[in-house]
C-alpha atoms as a PDB file:
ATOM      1  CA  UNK A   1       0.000   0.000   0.000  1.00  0.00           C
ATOM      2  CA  UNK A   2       2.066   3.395  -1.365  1.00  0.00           C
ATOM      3  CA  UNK A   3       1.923   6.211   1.440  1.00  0.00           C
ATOM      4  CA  UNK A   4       0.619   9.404   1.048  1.00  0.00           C
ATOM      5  CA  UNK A   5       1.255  12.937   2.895  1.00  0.00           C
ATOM      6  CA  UNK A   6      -2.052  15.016   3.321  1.00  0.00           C
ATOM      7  CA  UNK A   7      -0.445  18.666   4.144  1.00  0.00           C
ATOM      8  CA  UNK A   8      -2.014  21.366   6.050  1.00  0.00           C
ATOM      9  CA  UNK A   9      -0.815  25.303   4.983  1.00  0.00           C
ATOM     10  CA  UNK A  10      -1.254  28.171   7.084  1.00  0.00           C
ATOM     11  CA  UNK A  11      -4.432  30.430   7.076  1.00  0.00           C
ATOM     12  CA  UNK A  12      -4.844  33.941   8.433  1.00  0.00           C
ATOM     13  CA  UNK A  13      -5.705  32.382  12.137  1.00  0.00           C
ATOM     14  CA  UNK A  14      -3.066  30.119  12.107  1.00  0.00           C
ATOM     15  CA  UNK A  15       0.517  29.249  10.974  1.00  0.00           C
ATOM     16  CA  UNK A  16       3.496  27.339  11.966  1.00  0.00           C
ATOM     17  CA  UNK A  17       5.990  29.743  12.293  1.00  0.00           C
ATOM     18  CA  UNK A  18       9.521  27.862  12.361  1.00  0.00           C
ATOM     19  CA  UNK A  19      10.473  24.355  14.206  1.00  0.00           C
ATOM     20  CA  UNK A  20      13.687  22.416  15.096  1.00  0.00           C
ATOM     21  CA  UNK A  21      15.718  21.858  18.090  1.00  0.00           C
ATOM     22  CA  UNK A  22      13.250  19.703  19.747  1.00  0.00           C
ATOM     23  CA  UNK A  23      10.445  22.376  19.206  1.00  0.00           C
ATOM     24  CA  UNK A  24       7.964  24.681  16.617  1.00  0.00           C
ATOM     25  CA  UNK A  25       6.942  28.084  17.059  1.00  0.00           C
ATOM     26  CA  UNK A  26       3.443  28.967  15.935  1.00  0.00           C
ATOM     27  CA  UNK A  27       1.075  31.557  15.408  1.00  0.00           C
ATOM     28  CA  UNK A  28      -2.270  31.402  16.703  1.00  0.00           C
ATOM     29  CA  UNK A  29      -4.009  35.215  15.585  1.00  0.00           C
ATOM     30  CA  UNK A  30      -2.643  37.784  17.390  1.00  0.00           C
ATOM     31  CA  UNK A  31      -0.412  35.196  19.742  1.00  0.00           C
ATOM     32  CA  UNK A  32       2.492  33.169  19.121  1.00  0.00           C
ATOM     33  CA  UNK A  33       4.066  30.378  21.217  1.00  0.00           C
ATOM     34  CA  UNK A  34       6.807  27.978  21.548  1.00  0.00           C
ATOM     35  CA  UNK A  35       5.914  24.460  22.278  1.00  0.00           C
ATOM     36  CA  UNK A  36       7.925  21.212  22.308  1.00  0.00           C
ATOM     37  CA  UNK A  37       8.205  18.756  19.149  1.00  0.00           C
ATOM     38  CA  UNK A  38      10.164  15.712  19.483  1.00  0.00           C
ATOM     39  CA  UNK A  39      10.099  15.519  15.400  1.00  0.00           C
ATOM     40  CA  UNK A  40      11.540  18.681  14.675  1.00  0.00           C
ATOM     41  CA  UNK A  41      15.575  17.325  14.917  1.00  0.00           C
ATOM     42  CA  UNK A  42      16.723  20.248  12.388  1.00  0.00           C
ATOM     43  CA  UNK A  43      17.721  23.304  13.454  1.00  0.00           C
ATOM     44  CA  UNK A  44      15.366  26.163  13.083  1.00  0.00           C
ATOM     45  CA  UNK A  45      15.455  28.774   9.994  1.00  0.00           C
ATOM     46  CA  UNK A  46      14.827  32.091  11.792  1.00  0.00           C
ATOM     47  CA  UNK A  47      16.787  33.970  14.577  1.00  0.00           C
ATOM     48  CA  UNK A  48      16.748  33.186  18.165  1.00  0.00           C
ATOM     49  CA  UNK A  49      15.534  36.818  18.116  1.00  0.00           C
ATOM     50  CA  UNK A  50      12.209  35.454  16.641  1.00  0.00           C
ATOM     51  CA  UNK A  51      11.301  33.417  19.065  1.00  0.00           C
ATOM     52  CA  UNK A  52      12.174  35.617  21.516  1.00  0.00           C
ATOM     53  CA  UNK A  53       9.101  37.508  20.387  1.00  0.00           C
ATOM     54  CA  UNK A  54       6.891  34.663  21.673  1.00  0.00           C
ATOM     55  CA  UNK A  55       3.988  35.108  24.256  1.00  0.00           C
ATOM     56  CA  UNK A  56       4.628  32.011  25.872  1.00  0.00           C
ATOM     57  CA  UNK A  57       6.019  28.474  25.894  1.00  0.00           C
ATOM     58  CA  UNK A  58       4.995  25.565  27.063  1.00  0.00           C
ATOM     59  CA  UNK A  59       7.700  23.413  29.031  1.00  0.00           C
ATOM     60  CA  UNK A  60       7.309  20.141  29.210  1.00  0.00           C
ATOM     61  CA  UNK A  61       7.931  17.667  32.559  1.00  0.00           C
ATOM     62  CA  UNK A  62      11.109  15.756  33.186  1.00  0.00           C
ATOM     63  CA  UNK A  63       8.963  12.426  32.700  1.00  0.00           C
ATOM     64  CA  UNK A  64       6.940  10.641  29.832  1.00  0.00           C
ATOM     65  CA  UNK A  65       3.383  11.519  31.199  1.00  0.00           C
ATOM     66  CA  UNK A  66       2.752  14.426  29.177  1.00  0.00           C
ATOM     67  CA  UNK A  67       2.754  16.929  31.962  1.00  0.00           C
ATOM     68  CA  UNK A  68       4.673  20.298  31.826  1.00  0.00           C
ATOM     69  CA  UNK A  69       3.685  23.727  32.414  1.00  0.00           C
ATOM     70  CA  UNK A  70       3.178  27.243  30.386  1.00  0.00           C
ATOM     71  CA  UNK A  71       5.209  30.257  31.046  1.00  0.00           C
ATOM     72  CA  UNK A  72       3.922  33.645  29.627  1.00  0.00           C
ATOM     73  CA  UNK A  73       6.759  36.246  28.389  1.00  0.00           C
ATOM     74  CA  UNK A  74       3.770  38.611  27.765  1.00  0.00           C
ATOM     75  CA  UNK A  75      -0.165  38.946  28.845  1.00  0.00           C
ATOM     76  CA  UNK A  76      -2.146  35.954  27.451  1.00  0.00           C
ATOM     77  CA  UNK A  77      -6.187  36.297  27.658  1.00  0.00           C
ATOM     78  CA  UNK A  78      -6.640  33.074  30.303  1.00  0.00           C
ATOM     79  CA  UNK A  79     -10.498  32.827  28.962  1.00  0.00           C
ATOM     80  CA  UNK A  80      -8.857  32.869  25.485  1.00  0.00           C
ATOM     81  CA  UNK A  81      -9.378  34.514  22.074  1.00  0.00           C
ATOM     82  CA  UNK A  82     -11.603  33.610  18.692  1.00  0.00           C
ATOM     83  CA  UNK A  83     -10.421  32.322  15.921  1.00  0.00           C
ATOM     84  CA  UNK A  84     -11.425  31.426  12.707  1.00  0.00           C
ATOM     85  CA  UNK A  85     -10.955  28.155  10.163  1.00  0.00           C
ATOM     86  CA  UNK A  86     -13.001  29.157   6.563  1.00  0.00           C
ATOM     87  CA  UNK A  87     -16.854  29.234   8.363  1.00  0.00           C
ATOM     88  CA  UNK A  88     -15.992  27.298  11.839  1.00  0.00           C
ATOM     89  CA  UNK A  89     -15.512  29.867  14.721  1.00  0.00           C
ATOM     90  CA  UNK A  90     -14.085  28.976  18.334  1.00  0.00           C
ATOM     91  CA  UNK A  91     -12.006  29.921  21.022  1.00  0.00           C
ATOM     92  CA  UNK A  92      -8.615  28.762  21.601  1.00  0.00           C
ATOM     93  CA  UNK A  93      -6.798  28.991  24.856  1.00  0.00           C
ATOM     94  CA  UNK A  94      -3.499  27.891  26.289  1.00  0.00           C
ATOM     95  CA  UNK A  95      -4.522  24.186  27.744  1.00  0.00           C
ATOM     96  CA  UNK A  96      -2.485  22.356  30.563  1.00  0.00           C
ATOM     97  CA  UNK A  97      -2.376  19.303  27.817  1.00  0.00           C
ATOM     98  CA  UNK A  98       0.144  22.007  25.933  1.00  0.00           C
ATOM     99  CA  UNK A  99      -2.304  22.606  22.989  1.00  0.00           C
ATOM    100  CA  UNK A 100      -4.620  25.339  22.492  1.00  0.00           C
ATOM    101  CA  UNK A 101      -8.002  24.026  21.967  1.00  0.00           C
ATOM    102  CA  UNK A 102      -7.814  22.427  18.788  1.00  0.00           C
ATOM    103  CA  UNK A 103      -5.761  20.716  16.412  1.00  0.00           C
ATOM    104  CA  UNK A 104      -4.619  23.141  13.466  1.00  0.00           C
ATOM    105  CA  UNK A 105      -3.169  19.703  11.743  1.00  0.00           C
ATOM    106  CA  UNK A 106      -6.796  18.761  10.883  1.00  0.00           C
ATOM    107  CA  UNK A 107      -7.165  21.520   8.426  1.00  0.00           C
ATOM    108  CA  UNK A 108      -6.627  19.396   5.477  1.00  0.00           C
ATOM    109  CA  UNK A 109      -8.508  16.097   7.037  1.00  0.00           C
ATOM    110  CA  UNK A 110     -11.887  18.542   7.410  1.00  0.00           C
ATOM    111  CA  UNK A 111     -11.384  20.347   3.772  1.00  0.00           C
ATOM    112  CA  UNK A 112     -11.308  16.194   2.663  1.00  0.00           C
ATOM    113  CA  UNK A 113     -14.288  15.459   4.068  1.00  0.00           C
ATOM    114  CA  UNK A 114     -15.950  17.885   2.920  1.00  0.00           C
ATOM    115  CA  UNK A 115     -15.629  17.581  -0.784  1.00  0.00           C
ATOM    116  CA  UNK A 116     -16.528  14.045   0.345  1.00  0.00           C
ATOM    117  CA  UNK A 117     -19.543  14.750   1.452  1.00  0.00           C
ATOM    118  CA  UNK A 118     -20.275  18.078  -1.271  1.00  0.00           C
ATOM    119  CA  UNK A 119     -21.868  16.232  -4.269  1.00  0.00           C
ATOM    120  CA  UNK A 120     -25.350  16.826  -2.190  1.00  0.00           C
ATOM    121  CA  UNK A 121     -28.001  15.000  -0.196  1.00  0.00           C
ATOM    122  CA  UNK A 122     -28.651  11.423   0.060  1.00  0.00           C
ATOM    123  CA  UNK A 123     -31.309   9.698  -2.222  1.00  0.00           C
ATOM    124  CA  UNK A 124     -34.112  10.685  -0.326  1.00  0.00           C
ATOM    125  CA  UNK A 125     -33.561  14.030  -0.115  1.00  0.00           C
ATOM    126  CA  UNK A 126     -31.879  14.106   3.836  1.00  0.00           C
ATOM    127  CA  UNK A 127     -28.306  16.205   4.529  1.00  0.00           C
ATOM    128  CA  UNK A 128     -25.876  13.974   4.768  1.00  0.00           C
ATOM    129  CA  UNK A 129     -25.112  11.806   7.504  1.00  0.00           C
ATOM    130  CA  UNK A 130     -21.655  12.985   9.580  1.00  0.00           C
ATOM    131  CA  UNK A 131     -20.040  11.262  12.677  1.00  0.00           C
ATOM    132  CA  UNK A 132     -17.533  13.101  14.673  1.00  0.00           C
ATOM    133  CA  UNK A 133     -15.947  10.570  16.916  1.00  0.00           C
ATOM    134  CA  UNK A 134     -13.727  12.198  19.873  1.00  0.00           C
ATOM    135  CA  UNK A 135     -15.293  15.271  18.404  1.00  0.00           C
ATOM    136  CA  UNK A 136     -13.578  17.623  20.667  1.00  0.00           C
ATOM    137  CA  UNK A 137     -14.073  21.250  21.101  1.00  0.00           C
ATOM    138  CA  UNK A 138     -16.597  20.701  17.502  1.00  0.00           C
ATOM    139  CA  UNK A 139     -14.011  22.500  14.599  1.00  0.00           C
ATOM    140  CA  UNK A 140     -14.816  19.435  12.027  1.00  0.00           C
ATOM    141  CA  UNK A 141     -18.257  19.278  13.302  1.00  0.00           C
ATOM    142  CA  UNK A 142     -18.784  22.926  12.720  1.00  0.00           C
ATOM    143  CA  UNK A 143     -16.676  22.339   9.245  1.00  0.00           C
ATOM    144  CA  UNK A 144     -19.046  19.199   8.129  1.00  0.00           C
ATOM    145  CA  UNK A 145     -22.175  21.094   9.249  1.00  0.00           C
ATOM    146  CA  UNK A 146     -21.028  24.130   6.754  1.00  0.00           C
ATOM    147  CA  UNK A 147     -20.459  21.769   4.163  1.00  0.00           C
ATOM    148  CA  UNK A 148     -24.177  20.887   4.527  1.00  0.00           C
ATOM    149  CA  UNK A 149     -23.622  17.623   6.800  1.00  0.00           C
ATOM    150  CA  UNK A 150     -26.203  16.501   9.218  1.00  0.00           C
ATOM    151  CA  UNK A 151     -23.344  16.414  11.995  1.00  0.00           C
ATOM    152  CA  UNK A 152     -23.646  13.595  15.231  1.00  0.00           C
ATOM    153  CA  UNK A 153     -21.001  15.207  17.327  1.00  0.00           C
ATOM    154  CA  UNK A 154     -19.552  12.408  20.111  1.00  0.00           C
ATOM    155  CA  UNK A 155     -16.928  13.008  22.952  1.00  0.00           C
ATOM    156  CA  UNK A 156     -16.647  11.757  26.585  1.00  0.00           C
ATOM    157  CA  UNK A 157     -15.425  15.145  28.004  1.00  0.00           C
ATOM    158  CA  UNK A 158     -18.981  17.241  28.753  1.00  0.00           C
ATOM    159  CA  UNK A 159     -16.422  20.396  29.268  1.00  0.00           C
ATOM    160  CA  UNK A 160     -15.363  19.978  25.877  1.00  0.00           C
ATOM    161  CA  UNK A 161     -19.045  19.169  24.221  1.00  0.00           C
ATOM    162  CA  UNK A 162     -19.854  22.181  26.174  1.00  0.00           C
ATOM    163  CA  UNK A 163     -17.314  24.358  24.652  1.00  0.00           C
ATOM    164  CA  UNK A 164     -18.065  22.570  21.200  1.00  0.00           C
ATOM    165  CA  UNK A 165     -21.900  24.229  21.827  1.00  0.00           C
ATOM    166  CA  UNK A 166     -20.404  27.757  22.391  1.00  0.00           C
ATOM    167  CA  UNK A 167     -17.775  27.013  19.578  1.00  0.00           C
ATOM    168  CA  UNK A 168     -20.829  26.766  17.433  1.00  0.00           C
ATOM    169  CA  UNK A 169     -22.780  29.710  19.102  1.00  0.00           C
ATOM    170  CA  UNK A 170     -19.392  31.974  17.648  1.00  0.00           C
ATOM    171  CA  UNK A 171     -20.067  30.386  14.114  1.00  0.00           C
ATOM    172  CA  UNK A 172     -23.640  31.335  14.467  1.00  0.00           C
ATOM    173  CA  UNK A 173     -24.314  27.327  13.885  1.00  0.00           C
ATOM    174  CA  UNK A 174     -27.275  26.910  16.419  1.00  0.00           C
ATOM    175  CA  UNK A 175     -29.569  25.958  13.995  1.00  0.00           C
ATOM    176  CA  UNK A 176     -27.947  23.939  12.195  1.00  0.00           C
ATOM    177  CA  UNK A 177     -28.441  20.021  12.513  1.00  0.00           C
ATOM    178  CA  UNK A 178     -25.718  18.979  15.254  1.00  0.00           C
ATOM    179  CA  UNK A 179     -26.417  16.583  17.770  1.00  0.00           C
ATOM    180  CA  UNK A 180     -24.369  17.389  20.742  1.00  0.00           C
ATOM    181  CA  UNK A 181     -23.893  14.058  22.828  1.00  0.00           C
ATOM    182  CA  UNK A 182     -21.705  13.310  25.764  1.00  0.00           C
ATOM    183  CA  UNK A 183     -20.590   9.617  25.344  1.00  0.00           C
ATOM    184  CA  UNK A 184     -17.903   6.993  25.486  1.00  0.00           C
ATOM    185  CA  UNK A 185     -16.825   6.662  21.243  1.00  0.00           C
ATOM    186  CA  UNK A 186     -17.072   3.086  21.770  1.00  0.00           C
ATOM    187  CA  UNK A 187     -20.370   2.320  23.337  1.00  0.00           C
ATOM    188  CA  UNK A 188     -21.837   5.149  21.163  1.00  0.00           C
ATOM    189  CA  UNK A 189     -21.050   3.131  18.134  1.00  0.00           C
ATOM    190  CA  UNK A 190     -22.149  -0.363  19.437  1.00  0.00           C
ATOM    191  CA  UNK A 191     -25.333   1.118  20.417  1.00  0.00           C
ATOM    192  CA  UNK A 192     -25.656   2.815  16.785  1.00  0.00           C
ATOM    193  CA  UNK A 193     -24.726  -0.513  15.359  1.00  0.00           C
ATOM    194  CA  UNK A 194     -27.212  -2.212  16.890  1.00  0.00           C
ATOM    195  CA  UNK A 195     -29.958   0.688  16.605  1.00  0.00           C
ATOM    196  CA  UNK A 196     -29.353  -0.050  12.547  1.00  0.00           C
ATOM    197  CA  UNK A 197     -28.232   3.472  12.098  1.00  0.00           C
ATOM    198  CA  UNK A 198     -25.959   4.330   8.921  1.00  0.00           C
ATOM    199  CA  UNK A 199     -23.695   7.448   8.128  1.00  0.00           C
ATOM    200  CA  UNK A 200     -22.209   8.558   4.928  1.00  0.00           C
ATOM    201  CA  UNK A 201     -19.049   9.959   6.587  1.00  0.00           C
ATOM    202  CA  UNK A 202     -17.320   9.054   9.900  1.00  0.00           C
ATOM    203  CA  UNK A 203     -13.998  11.057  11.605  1.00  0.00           C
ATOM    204  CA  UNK A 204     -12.223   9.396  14.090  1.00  0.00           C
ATOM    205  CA  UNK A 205      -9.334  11.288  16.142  1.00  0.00           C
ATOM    206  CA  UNK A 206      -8.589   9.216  19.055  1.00  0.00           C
ATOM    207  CA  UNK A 207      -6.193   9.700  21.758  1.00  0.00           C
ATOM    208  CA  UNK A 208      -3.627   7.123  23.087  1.00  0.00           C
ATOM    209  CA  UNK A 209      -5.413   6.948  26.126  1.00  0.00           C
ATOM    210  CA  UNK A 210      -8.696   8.194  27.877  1.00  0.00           C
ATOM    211  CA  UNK A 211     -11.794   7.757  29.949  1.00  0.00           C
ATOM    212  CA  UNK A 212     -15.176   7.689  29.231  1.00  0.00           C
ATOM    213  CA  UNK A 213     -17.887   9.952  31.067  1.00  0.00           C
ATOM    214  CA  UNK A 214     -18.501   6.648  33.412  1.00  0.00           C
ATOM    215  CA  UNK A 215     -15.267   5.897  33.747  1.00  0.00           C
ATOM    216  CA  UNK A 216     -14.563   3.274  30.586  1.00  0.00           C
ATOM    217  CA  UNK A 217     -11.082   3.198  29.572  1.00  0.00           C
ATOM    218  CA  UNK A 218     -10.125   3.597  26.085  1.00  0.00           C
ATOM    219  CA  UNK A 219      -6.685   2.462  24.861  1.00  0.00           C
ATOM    220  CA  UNK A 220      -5.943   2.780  21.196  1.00  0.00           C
ATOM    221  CA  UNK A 221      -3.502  -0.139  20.833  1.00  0.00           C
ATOM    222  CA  UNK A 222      -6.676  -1.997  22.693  1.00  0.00           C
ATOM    223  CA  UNK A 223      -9.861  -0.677  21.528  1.00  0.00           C
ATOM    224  CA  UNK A 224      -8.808   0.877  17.811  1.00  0.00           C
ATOM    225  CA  UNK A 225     -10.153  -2.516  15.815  1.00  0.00           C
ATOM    226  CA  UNK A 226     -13.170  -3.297  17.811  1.00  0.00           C
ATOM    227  CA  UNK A 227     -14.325   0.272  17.214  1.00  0.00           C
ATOM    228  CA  UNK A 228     -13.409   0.384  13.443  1.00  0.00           C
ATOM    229  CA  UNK A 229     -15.245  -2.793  13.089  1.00  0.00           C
ATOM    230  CA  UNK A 230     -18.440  -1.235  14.334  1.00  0.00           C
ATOM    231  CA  UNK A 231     -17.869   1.933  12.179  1.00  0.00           C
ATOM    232  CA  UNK A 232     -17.855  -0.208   8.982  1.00  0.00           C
ATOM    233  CA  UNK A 233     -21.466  -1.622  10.017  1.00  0.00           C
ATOM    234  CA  UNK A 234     -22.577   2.004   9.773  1.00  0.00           C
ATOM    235  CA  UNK A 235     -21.676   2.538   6.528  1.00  0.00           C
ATOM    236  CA  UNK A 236     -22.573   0.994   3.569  1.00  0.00           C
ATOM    237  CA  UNK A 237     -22.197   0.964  -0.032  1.00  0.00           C
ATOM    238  CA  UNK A 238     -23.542   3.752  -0.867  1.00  0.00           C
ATOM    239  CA  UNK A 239     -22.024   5.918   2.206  1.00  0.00           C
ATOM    240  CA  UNK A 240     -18.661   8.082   1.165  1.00  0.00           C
ATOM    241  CA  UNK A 241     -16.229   8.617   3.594  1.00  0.00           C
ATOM    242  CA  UNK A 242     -14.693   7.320   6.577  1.00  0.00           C
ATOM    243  CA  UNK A 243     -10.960   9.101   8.305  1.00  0.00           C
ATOM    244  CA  UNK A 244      -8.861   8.148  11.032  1.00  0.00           C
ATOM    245  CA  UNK A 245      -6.135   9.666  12.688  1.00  0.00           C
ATOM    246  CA  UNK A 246      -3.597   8.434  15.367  1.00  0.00           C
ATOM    247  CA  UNK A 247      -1.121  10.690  17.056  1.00  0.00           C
ATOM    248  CA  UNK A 248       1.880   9.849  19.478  1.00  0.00           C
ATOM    249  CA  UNK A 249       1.906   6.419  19.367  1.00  0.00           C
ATOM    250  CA  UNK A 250       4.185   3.292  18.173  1.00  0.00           C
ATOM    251  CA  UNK A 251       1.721   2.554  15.451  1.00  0.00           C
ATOM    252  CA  UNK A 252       2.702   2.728  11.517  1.00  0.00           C
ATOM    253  CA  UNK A 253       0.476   4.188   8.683  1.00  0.00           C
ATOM    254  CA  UNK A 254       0.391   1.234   6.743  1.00  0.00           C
ATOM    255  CA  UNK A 255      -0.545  -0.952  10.285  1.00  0.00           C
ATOM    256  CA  UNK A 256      -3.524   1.180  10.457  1.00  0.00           C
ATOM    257  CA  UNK A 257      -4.093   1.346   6.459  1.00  0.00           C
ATOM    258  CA  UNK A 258      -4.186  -2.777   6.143  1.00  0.00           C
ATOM    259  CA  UNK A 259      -6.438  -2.903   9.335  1.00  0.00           C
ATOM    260  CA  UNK A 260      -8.658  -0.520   6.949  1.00  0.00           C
ATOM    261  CA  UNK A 261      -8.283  -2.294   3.862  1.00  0.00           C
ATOM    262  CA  UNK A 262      -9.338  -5.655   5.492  1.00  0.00           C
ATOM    263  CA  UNK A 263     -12.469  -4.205   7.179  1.00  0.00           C
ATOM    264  CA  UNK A 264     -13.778  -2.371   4.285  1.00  0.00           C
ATOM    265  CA  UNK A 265     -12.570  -4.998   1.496  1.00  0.00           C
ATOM    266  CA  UNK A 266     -16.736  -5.650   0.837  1.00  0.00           C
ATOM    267  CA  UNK A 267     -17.014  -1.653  -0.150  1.00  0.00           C
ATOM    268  CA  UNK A 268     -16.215  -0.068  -3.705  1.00  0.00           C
ATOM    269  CA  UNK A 269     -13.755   2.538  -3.359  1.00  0.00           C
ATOM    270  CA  UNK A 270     -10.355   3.069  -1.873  1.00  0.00           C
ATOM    271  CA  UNK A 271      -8.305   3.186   1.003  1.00  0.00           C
ATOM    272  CA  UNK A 272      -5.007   5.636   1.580  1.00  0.00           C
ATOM    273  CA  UNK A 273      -3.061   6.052   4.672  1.00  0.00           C
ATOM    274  CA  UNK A 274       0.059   8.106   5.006  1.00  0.00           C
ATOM    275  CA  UNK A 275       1.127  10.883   7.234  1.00  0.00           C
ATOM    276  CA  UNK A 276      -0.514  14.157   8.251  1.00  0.00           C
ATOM    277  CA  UNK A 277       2.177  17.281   8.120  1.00  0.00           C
ATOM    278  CA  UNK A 278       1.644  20.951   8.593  1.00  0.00           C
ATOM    279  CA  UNK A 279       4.075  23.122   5.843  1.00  0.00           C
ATOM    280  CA  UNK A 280       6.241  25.852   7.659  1.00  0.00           C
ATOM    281  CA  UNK A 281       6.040  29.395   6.949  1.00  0.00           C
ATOM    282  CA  UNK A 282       9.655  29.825   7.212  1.00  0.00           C
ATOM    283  CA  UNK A 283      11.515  27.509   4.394  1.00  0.00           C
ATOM    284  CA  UNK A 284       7.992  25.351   3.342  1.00  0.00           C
ATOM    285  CA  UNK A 285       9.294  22.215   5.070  1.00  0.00           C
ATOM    286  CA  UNK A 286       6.785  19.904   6.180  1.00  0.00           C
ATOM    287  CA  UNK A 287       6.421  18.992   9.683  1.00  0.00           C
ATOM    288  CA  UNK A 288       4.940  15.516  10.172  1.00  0.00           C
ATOM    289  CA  UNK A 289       2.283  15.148  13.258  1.00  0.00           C
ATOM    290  CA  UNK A 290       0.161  12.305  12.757  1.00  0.00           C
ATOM    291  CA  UNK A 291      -0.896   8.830  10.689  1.00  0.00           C
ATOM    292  CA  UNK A 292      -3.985   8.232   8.955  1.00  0.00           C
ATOM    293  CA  UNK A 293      -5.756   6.083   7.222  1.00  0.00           C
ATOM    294  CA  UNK A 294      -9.136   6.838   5.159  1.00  0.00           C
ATOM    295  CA  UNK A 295     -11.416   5.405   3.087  1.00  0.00           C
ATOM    296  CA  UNK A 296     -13.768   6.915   0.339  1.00  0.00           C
ATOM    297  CA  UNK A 297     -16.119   5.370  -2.091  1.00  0.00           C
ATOM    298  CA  UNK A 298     -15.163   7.404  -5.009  1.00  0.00           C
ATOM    299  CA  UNK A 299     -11.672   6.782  -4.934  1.00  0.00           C
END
């Protein structure tokens, strides 16, 4: 299976500055910061001096956990500052998991599904039928529901479905079709799957680990098939779309492309996988941040 790279440029709200030694300094509006990126081992393009202009960096902790810290350099709005991505609005904010709120890497994964799901409504004359698994703060949701998608919109965090509601509120998206549910991706599926319920497009964006709203523990080494297996029962043949990503983990594209391949080998189409990788302003290298593996039924 050949490997493809699915690149994400800058836009107005968002850009990735410069990167190497071990970290990337981005722009995010009116705010730039410096956080740490193991896969940056060149040495950055522009002056220290640049970077010294940062408002903040995050620092990460002497272990593997993930923890760390942000330090400011200037004033930083702590109830954060809007932003924009084509008709999506929301709020991003310095987090303690060192992001900001949402994942600028997706860019090209929601402009994908969305000519995906652009040729018009289904058959019988209904939008669409989206599912945002691990839907987060609601940026593809709100990017799918432009794009004329009925949008099911799934996490297990109700702070960040809430904040995925007032996302939407910015984009002046109330009305539109979104089902806001707080859920464990899993369960949500096997109970869809058993409900008979189809889509014509599904996102997944796991993390590596988690916990559902009652406690279920998700593992992606553990729980990734299971839950792919349930996605392919709701789609079908004449559904369009399905994406996954995986970040920070010891998991290959093509592992996650053949898993694909052998659970969707009854459907017409194709299936890709590859790497995700956001271009840098400075010299236009690419930055890799994530696998994927997708599947669409026009090829």
């Amino acid at each position: 299976m050949p490997l493809a790279t699915l690149v994400g440029d800058a836009w107005e709200d968002y850009g990735l500055v410069d990167s190497g030694g071990g970290r990337k300094l981005e722009r995010y509006g009116r705010y730039r910061f410096i956080r740490p990126e193991p896969q940056a081992m060149w040495q950055p393009a522009l002056p220290q001096a640049e970077w010294d202009k940062a408002d903040g960096e995050f620092i990460p902790a002497s272990d593997e956990d993930g923890g760390g810290r942000w330090y400011y350099h200037r004033p930083v709005p702590a109830e954060g500052w809007p932003l924009g991505w084509r008709e999506a609005r929301f709020t991003a904010s310095c987090t303690p998991f060192r992001h900001l709120g949402f994942f600028p890497d997706m860019a090209p994964v929601w402009d994908w599904l969305r000519e995906q799901v652009a040729d018009g409504n289904d058959a019988d004359g209904a939008n669409p039928a989206f599912l945002n698994l691990f839907g987060y703060t609601g940026v593809g949701s709100q990017a799918l529901a432009a794009a004329g998608a009925a949008v099911t919109h799934v996490d297990a965090s109700k702070k960040s479905v809430a904040q995925a509601r007032e996302n939407a509120a910015l984009a002046g998206m109330t009305e539109r079709p979104i089902r806001w549910i707080v859920d464990d991706a899993g369960k949500f599926a096997a109970r869809e799957v058993r409900r008979g319920r189809r889509y014509d497009a599904i996102l997944l964006d796991p993390p590596k680990f988690g916990r559902g709203p009652n406690g279920e523990r998700w593992q992606i080494e553990e729980g990734l098939a299971p839950l792919l297996a349930d996605c392919r029962h709701l789609l079908d043949a004449d559904s369009r779309a399905l994406f996954l990503t995986v970040y920070a983990v010891r998991m290959s594209a093509l592992a996650i492309g053949e898993l694909l391949a052998q659970l969707f080998a009854d459907l017409p189409g194709k299936v890709e996988c590859g790497e995700l990788a956001v271009r840098e302003e400075a010299r236009g290298l690419l930055l890799p941040t994530a696998i994927f593996a997708r599947w669409s039924r026009h090829g």
